[in-house]
C-alpha atoms as a PDB file:
ATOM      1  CA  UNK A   1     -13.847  38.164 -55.015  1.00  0.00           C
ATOM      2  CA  UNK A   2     -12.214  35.018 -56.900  1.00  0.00           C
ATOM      3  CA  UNK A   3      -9.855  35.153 -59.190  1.00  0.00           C
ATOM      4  CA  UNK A   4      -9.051  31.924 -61.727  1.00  0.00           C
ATOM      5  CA  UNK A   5      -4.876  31.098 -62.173  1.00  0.00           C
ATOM      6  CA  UNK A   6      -3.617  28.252 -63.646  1.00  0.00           C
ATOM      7  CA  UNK A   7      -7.142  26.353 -64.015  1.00  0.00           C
ATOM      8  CA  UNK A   8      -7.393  26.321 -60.249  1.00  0.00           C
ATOM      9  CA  UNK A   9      -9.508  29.218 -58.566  1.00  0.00           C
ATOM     10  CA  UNK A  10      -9.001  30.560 -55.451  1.00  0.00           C
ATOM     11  CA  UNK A  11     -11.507  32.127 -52.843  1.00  0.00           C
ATOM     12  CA  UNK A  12     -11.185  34.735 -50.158  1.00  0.00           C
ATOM     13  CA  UNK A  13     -12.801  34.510 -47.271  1.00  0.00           C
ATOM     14  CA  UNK A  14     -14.845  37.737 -45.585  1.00  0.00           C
ATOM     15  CA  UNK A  15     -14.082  39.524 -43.036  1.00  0.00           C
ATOM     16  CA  UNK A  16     -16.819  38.357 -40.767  1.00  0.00           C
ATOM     17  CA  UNK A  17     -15.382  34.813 -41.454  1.00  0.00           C
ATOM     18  CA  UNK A  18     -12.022  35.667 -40.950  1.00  0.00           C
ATOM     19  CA  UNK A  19     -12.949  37.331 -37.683  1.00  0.00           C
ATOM     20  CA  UNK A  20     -14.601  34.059 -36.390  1.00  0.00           C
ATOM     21  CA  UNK A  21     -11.420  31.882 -37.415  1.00  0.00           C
ATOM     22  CA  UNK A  22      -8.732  34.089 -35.876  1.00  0.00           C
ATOM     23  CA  UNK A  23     -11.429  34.301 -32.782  1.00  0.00           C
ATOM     24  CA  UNK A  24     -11.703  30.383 -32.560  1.00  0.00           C
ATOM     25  CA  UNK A  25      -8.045  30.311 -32.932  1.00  0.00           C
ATOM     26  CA  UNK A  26      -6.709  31.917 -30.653  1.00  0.00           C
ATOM     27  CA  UNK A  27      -9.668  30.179 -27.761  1.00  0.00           C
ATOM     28  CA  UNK A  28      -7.937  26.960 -28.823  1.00  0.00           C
ATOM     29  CA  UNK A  29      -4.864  27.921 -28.596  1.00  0.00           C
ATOM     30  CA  UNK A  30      -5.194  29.872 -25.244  1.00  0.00           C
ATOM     31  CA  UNK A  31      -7.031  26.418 -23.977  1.00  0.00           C
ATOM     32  CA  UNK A  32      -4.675  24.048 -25.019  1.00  0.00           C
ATOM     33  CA  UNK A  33      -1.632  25.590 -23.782  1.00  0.00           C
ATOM     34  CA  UNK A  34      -3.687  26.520 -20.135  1.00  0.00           C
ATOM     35  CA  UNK A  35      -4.279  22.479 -20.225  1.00  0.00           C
ATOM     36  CA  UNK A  36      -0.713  21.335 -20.937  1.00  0.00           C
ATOM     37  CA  UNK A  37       0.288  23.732 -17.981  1.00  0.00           C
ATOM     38  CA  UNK A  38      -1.901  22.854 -15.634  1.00  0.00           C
ATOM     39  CA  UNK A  39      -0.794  18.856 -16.602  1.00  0.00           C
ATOM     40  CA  UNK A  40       2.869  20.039 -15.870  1.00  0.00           C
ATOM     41  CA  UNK A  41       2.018  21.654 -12.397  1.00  0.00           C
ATOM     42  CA  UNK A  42       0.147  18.528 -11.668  1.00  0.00           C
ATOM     43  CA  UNK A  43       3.041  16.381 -12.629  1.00  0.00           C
ATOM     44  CA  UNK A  44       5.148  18.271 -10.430  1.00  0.00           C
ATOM     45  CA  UNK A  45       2.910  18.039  -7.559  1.00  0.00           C
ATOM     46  CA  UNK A  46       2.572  14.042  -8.382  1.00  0.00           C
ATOM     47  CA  UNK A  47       6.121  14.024  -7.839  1.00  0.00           C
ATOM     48  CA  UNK A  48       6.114  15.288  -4.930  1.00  0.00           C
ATOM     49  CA  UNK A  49       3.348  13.365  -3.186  1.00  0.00           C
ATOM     50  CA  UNK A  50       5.402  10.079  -4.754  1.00  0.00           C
ATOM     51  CA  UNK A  51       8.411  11.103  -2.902  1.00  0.00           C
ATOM     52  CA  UNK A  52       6.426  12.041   0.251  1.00  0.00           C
ATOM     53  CA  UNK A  53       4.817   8.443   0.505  1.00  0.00           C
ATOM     54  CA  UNK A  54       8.084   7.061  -0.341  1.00  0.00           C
ATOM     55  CA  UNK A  55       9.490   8.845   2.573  1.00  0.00           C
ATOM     56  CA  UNK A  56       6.395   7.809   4.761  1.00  0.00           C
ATOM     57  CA  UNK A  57       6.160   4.437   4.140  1.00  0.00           C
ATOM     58  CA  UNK A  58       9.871   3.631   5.715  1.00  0.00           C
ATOM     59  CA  UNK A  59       9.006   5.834   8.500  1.00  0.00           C
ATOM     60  CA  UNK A  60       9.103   4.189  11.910  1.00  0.00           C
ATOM     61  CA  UNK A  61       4.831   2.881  12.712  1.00  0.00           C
ATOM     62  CA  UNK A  62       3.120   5.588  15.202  1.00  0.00           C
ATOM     63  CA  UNK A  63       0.240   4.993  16.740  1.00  0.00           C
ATOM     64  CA  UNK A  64      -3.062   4.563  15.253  1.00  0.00           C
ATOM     65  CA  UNK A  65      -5.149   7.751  14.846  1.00  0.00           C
ATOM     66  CA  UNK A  66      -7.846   7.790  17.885  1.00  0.00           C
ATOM     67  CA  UNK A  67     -11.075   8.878  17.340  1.00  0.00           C
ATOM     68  CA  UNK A  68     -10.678  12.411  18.003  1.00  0.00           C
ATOM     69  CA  UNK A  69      -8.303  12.700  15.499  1.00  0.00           C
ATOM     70  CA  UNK A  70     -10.566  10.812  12.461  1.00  0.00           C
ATOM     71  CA  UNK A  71     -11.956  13.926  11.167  1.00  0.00           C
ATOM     72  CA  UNK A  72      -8.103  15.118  10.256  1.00  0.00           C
ATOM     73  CA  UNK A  73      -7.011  11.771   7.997  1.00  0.00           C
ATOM     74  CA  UNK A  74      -6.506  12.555   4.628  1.00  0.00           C
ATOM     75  CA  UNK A  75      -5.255  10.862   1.646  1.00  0.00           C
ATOM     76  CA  UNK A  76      -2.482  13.813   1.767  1.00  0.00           C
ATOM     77  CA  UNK A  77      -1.174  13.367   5.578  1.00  0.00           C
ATOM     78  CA  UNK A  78      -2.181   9.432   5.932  1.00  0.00           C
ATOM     79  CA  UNK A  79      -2.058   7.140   2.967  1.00  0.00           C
ATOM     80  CA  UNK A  80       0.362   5.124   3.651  1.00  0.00           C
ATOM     81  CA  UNK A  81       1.146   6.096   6.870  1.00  0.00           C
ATOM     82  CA  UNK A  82       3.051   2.915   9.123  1.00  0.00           C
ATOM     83  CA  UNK A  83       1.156   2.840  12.162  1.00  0.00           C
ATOM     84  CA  UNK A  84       0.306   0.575  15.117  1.00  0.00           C
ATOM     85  CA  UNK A  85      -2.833  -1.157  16.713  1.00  0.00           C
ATOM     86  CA  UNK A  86      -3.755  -3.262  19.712  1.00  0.00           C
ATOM     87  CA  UNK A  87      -7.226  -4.751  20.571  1.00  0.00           C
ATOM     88  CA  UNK A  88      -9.018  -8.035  20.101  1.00  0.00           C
ATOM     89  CA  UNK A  89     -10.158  -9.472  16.963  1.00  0.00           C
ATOM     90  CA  UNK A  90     -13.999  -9.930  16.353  1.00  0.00           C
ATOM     91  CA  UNK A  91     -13.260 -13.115  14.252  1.00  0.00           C
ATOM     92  CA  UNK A  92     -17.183 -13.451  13.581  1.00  0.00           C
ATOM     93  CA  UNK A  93     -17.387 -10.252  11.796  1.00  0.00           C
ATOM     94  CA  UNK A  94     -14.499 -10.761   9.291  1.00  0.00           C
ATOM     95  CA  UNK A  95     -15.649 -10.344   5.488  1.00  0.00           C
ATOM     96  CA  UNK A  96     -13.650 -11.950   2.173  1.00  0.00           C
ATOM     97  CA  UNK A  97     -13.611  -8.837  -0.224  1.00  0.00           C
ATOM     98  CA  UNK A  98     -11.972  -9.730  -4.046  1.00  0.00           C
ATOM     99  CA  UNK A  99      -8.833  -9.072  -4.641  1.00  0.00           C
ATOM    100  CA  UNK A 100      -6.175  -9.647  -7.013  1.00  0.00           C
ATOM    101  CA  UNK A 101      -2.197  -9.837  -6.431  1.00  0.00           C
ATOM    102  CA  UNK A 102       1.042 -10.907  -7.537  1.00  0.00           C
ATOM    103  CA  UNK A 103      -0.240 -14.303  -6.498  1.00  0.00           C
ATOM    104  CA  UNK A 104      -3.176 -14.330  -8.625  1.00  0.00           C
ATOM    105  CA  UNK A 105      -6.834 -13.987  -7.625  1.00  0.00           C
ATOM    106  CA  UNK A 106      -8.683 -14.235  -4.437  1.00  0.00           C
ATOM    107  CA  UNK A 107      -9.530 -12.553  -1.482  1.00  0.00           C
ATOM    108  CA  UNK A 108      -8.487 -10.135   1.406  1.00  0.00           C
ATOM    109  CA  UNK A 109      -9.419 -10.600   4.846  1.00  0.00           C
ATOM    110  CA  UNK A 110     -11.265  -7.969   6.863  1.00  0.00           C
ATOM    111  CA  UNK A 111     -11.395  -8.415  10.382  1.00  0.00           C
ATOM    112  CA  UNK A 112     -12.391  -5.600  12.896  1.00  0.00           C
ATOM    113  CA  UNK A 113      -9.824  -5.077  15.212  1.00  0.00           C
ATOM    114  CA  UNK A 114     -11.881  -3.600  18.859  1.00  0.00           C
ATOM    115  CA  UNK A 115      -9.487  -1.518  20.334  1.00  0.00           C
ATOM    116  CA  UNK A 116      -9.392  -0.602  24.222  1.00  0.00           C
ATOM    117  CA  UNK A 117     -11.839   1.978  24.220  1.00  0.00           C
ATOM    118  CA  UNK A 118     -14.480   0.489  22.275  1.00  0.00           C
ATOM    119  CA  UNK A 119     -13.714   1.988  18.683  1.00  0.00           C
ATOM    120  CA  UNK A 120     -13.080  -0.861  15.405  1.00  0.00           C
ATOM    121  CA  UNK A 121     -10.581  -0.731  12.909  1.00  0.00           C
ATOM    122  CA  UNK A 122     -10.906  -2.901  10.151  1.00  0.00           C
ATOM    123  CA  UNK A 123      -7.534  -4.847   9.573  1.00  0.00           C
ATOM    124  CA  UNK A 124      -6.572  -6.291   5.952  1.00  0.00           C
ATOM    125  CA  UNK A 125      -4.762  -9.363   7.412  1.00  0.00           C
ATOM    126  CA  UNK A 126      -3.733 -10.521   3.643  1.00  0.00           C
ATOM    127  CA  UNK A 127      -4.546 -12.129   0.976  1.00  0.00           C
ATOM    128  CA  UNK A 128      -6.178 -15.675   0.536  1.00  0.00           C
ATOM    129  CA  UNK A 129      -6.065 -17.260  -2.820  1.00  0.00           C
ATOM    130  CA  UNK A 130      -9.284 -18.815  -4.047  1.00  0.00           C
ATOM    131  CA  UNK A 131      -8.661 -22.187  -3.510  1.00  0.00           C
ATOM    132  CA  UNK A 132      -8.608 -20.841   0.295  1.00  0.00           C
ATOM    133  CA  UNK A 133     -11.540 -19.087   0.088  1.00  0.00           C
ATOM    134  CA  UNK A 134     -14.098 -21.698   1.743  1.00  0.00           C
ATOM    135  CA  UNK A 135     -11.790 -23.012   4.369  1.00  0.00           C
ATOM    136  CA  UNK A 136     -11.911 -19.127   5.306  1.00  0.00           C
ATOM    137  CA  UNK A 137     -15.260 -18.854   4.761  1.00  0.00           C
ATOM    138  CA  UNK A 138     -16.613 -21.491   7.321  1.00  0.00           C
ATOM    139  CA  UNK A 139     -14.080 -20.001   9.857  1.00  0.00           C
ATOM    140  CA  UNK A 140     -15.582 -17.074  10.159  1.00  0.00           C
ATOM    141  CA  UNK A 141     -19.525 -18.381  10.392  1.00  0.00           C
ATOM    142  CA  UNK A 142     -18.325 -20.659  13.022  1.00  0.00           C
ATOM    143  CA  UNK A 143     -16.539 -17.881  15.159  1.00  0.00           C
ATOM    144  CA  UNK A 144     -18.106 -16.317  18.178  1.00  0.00           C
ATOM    145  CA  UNK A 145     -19.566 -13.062  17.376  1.00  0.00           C
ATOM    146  CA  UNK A 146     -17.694 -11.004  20.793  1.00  0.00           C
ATOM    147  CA  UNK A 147     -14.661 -10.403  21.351  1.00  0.00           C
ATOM    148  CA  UNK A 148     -11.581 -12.739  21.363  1.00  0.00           C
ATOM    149  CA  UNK A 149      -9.929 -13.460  24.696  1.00  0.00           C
ATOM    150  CA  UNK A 150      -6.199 -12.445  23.510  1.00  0.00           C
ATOM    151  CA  UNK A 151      -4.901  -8.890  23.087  1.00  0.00           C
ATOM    152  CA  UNK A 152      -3.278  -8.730  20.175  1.00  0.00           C
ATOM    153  CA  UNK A 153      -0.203  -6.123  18.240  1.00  0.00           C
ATOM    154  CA  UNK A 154      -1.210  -5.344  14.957  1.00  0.00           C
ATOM    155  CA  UNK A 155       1.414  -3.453  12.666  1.00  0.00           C
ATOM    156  CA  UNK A 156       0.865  -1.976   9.036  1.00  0.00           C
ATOM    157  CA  UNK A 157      -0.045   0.587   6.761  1.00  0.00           C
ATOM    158  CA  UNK A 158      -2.885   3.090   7.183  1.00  0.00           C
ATOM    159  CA  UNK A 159      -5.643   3.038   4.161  1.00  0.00           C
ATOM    160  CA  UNK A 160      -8.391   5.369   3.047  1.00  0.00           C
ATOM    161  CA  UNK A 161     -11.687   3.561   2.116  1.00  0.00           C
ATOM    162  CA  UNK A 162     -12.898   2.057  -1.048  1.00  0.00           C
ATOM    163  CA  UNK A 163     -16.401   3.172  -1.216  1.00  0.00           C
ATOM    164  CA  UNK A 164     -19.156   1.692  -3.664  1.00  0.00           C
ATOM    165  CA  UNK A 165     -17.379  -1.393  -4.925  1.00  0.00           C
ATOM    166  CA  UNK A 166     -14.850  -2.622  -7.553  1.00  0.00           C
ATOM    167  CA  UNK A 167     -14.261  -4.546 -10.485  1.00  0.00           C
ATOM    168  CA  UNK A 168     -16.772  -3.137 -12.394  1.00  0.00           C
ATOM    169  CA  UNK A 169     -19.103  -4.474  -9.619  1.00  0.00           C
ATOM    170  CA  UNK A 170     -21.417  -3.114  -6.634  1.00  0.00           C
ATOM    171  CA  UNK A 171     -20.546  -4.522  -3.094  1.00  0.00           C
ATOM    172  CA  UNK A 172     -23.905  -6.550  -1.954  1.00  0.00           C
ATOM    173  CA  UNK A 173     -24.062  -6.111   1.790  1.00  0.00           C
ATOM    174  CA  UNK A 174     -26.930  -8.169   2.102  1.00  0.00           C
ATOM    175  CA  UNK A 175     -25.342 -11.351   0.141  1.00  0.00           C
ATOM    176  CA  UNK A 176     -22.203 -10.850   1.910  1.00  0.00           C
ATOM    177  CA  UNK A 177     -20.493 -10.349  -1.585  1.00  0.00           C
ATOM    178  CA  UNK A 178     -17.692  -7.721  -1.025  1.00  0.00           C
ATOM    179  CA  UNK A 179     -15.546  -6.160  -4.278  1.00  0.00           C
ATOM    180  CA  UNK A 180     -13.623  -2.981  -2.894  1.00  0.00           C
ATOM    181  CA  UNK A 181     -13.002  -2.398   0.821  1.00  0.00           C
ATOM    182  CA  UNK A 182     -15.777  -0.151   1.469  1.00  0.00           C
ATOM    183  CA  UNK A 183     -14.918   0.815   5.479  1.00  0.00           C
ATOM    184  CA  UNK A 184     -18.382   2.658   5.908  1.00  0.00           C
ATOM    185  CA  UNK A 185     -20.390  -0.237   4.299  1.00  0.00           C
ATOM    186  CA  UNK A 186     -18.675  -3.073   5.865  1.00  0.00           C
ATOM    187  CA  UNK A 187     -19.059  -1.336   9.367  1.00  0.00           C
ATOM    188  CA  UNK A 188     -22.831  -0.632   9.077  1.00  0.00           C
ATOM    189  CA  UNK A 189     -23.222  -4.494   7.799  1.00  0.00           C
ATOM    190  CA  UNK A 190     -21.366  -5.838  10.666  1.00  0.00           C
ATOM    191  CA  UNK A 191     -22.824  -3.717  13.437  1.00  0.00           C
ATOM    192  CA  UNK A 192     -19.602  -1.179  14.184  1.00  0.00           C
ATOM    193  CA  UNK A 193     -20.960   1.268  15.647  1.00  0.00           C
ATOM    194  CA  UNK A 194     -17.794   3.408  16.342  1.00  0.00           C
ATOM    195  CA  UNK A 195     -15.375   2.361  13.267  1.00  0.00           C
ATOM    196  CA  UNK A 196     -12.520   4.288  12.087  1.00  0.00           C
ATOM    197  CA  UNK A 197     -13.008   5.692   8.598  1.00  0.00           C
ATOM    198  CA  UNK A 198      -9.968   3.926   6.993  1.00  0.00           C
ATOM    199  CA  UNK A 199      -8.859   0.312   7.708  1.00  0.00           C
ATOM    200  CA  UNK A 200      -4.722  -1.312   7.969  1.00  0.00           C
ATOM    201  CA  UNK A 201      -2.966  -3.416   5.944  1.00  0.00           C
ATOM    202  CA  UNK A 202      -0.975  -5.872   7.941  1.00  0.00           C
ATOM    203  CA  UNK A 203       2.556  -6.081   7.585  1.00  0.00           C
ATOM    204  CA  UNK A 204       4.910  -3.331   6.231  1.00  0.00           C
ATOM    205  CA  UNK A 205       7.392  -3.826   3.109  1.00  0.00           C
ATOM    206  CA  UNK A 206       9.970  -5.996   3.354  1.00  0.00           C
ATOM    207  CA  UNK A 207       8.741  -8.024   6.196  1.00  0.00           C
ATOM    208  CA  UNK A 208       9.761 -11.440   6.374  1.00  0.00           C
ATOM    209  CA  UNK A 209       6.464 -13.751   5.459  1.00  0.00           C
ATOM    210  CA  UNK A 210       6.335 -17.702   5.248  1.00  0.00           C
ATOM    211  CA  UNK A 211       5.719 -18.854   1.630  1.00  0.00           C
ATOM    212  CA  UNK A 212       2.256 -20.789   2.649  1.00  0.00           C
ATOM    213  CA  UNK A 213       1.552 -18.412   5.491  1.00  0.00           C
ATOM    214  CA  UNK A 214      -2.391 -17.701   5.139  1.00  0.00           C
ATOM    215  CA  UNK A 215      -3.724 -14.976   4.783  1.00  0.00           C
ATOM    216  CA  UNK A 216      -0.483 -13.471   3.562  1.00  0.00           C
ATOM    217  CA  UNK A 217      -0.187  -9.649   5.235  1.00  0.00           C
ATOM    218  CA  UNK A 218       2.709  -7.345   3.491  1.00  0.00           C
ATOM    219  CA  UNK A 219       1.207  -7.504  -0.093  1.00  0.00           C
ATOM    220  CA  UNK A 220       0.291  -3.251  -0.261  1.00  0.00           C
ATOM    221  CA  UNK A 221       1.288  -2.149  -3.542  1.00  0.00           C
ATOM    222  CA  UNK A 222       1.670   1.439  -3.476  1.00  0.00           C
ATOM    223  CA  UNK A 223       1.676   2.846  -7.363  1.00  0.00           C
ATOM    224  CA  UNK A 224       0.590   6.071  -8.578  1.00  0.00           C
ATOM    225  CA  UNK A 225      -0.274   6.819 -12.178  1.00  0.00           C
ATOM    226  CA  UNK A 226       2.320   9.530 -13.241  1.00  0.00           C
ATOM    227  CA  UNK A 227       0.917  10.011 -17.015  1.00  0.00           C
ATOM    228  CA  UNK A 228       0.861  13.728 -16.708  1.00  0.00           C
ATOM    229  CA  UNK A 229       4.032  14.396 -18.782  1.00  0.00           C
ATOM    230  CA  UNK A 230       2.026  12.694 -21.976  1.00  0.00           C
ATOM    231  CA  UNK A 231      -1.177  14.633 -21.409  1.00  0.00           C
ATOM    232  CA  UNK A 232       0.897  17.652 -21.142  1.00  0.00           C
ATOM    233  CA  UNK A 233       2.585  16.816 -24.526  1.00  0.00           C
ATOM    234  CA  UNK A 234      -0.718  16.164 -25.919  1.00  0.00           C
ATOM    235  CA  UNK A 235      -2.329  19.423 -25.283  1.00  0.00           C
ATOM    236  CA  UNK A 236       0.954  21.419 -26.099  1.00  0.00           C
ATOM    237  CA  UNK A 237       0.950  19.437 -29.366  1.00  0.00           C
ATOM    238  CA  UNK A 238      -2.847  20.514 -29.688  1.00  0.00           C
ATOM    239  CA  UNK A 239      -1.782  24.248 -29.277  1.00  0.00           C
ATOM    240  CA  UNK A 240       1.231  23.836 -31.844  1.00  0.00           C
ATOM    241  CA  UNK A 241      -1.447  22.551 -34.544  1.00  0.00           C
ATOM    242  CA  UNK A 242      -3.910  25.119 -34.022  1.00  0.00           C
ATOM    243  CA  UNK A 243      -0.376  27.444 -35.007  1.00  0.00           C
ATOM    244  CA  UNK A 244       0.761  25.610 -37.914  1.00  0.00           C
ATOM    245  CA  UNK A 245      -3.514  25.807 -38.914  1.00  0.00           C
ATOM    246  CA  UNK A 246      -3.416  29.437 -38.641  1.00  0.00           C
ATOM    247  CA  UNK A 247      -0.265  29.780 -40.672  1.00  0.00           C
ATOM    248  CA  UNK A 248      -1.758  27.927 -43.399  1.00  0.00           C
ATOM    249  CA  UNK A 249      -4.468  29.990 -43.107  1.00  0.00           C
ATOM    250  CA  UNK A 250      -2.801  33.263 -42.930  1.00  0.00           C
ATOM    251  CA  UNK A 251      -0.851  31.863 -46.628  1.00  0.00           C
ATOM    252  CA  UNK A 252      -3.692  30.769 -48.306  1.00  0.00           C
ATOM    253  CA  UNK A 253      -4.989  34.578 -48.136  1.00  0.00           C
ATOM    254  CA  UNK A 254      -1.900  36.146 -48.841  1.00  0.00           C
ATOM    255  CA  UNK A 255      -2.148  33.895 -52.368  1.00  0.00           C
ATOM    256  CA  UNK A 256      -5.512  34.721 -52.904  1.00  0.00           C
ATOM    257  CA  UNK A 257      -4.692  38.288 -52.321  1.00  0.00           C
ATOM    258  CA  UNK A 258      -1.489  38.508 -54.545  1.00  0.00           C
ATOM    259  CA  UNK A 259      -3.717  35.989 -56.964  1.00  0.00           C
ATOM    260  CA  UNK A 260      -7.238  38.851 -56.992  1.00  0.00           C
ATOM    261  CA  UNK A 261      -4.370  41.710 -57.848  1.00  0.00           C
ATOM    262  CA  UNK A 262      -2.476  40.023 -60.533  1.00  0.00           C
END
C-alpha cells in the first residue's frame, strides 16, 4: 500500500521482506557481538601470556631442553625461556640470515652449537651490520667444517623457528641466501642430522655488551601485538549499528503505517 503526504510518498515493505530484514538483523547482530567477545577473551589471554614471558624472561637460565624432551617445546611453555648450552661450535656451518635492529640493517649469525651427545642447536650469536657482512662471510668459508677444539658456555633465550622465510622473501638454501631463521631448513642445508627444533639467542637482557663487540648477542626484542581491545570495539560498534539500523527501520514503518491510516 502507499500512501502520498506532504508531496513525499511513503512505501511499506511486505511481510516476506520484513521477515528477511529482521532475519539478517539479528545474524549480524548475534555475529558481531560473538566477534567482539571472543576479541575480549583473547585480549585477556594476551595479557596473560605478556605477563608470563615477562616473568620468564628474568627467570634464572635452566638447562637446554635435550632431545627427549623436543617433542614438548611450545611457543606457550618455551618462548623465551633463559636457558643454557655447552658444546663446540661448527664455525664452517654458520649462515648470515637478514635482519634488522635498533642498529639498522644487517645480519644475524647462525652457528650450530654440537653439544656432548651429538645433537646441534643453532645459536643466534648477534647481529652484524652490513658493512660487516663480508668480513663474516669469508670467515665462515675459510673455517674447518668439524668441530672446534674448545668447549664452550653459551647463555640466552630459547626461540621457536621461523619457517619459509621473511621479508616478503623465500629463504634460498641452495644460494645460501637466508631471510627468517628457518631451524628445519638451515639444518637439512648444513648436514644436522640431529638438530633441535628451535635455536638461542645469545645473551639475556640487560647484559653488559661492548659498543663495537661483533656480532652483538643481547639484541631479542620480545613484543607482542596487543590490538585486541580495538578489534573488539570495532565489532561491538558493528553490532550497535546494525541496532540503531533496525530502529530506523522499525520508525520508518510505524510512519508509513500511521501515514496508510490517516
Amino acid at each position: 500500500m502507499t500512501v502520498e503526504t506532504s508531496g513525499a510518498r511513503k512505501r511499506t515493505r511486505s511481510t516476506f521482506t520484513k521477515a528477511v530484514l529482521a532475519l539478517a538483523g539479528i545474524a549480524l547482530f548475534i555475529s558481531f557481538l560473538s566477534l567482539g567477545t571472543w576479541q575480549v577473551q583473547r585480549r585477556a589471554w594476551k595479557l596473560d601470556l605478556i605477563e608470563r614471558i615477562d616473568q620468564r624472561v628474568h627467570a634464572q637460565p635452566v638447562a637446554v631442553p635435550s632431545p627427549a624432551d623436543w617433542p614438548r617445546v611450545s611457543k606457550e611453555t618455551h618462548e623465551y625461556l633463559p636457558v643454557s648450552a655447552q658444546g663446540q661450535w661448527l664455525e664452517g656451518r654458520s649462515v648470515l640470515t637478514q635482519a634488522v635492529s635498533e642498529l639498522g640493517a644487517g645480519f644475524w649469525l647462525l652457528t650450530p652449537l654440537q653439544q656432548a651427545d651429538g645433537s646441534h642447536v643453532l645459536v643466534n650469536r648477534g647481529f652484524v651490520p652490513t658493512a660487516e657482512r663480508k668480513a663474516f662471510a669469508d670467515r665462515i668459508a675459510a673455517a674447518a667444517p668439524g668441530a672446534a677444539a674448545e668447549t664452550v658456555a653459551v647463555t640466552g633465550l630459547l626461540r621457536l623457528s621461523e619457517p619459509k622465510g621473511g621479508f616478503m622473501r623465500e629463504n634460498a638454501a641452495a644460494e645460501d641466501r637466508w631471510h627468517s631463521r628457518d631451524v628445519a631448513a638451515i639444518a637439512a642445508a648444513k648436514g644436522l642430522a640431529q638438530a633441535a627444533p628451535f635455536f638461542i639467542d645469545q645473551g639475556l637482557p640487560g647484559q653488559a655488551v661492548a659498543e663495537n663487540q661483533w656480532p652483538r648477542p643481547g639484541m631479542t626484542v620480545i613484543q607482542f601485538s596487543n590490538t585486541h581491545a580495538v578489534y573488539a570495539l570495532t565489532w561491538y560498534g558493528l553490532a550497535l549499528m546494525v541496532l540503531l539500523a533496525a530502529w530506523l527501520v522499525v520508525r520508518h514503518e510505524r510512519r508509513a503505517r500511521e501515514d496508510a491510516a490517516a
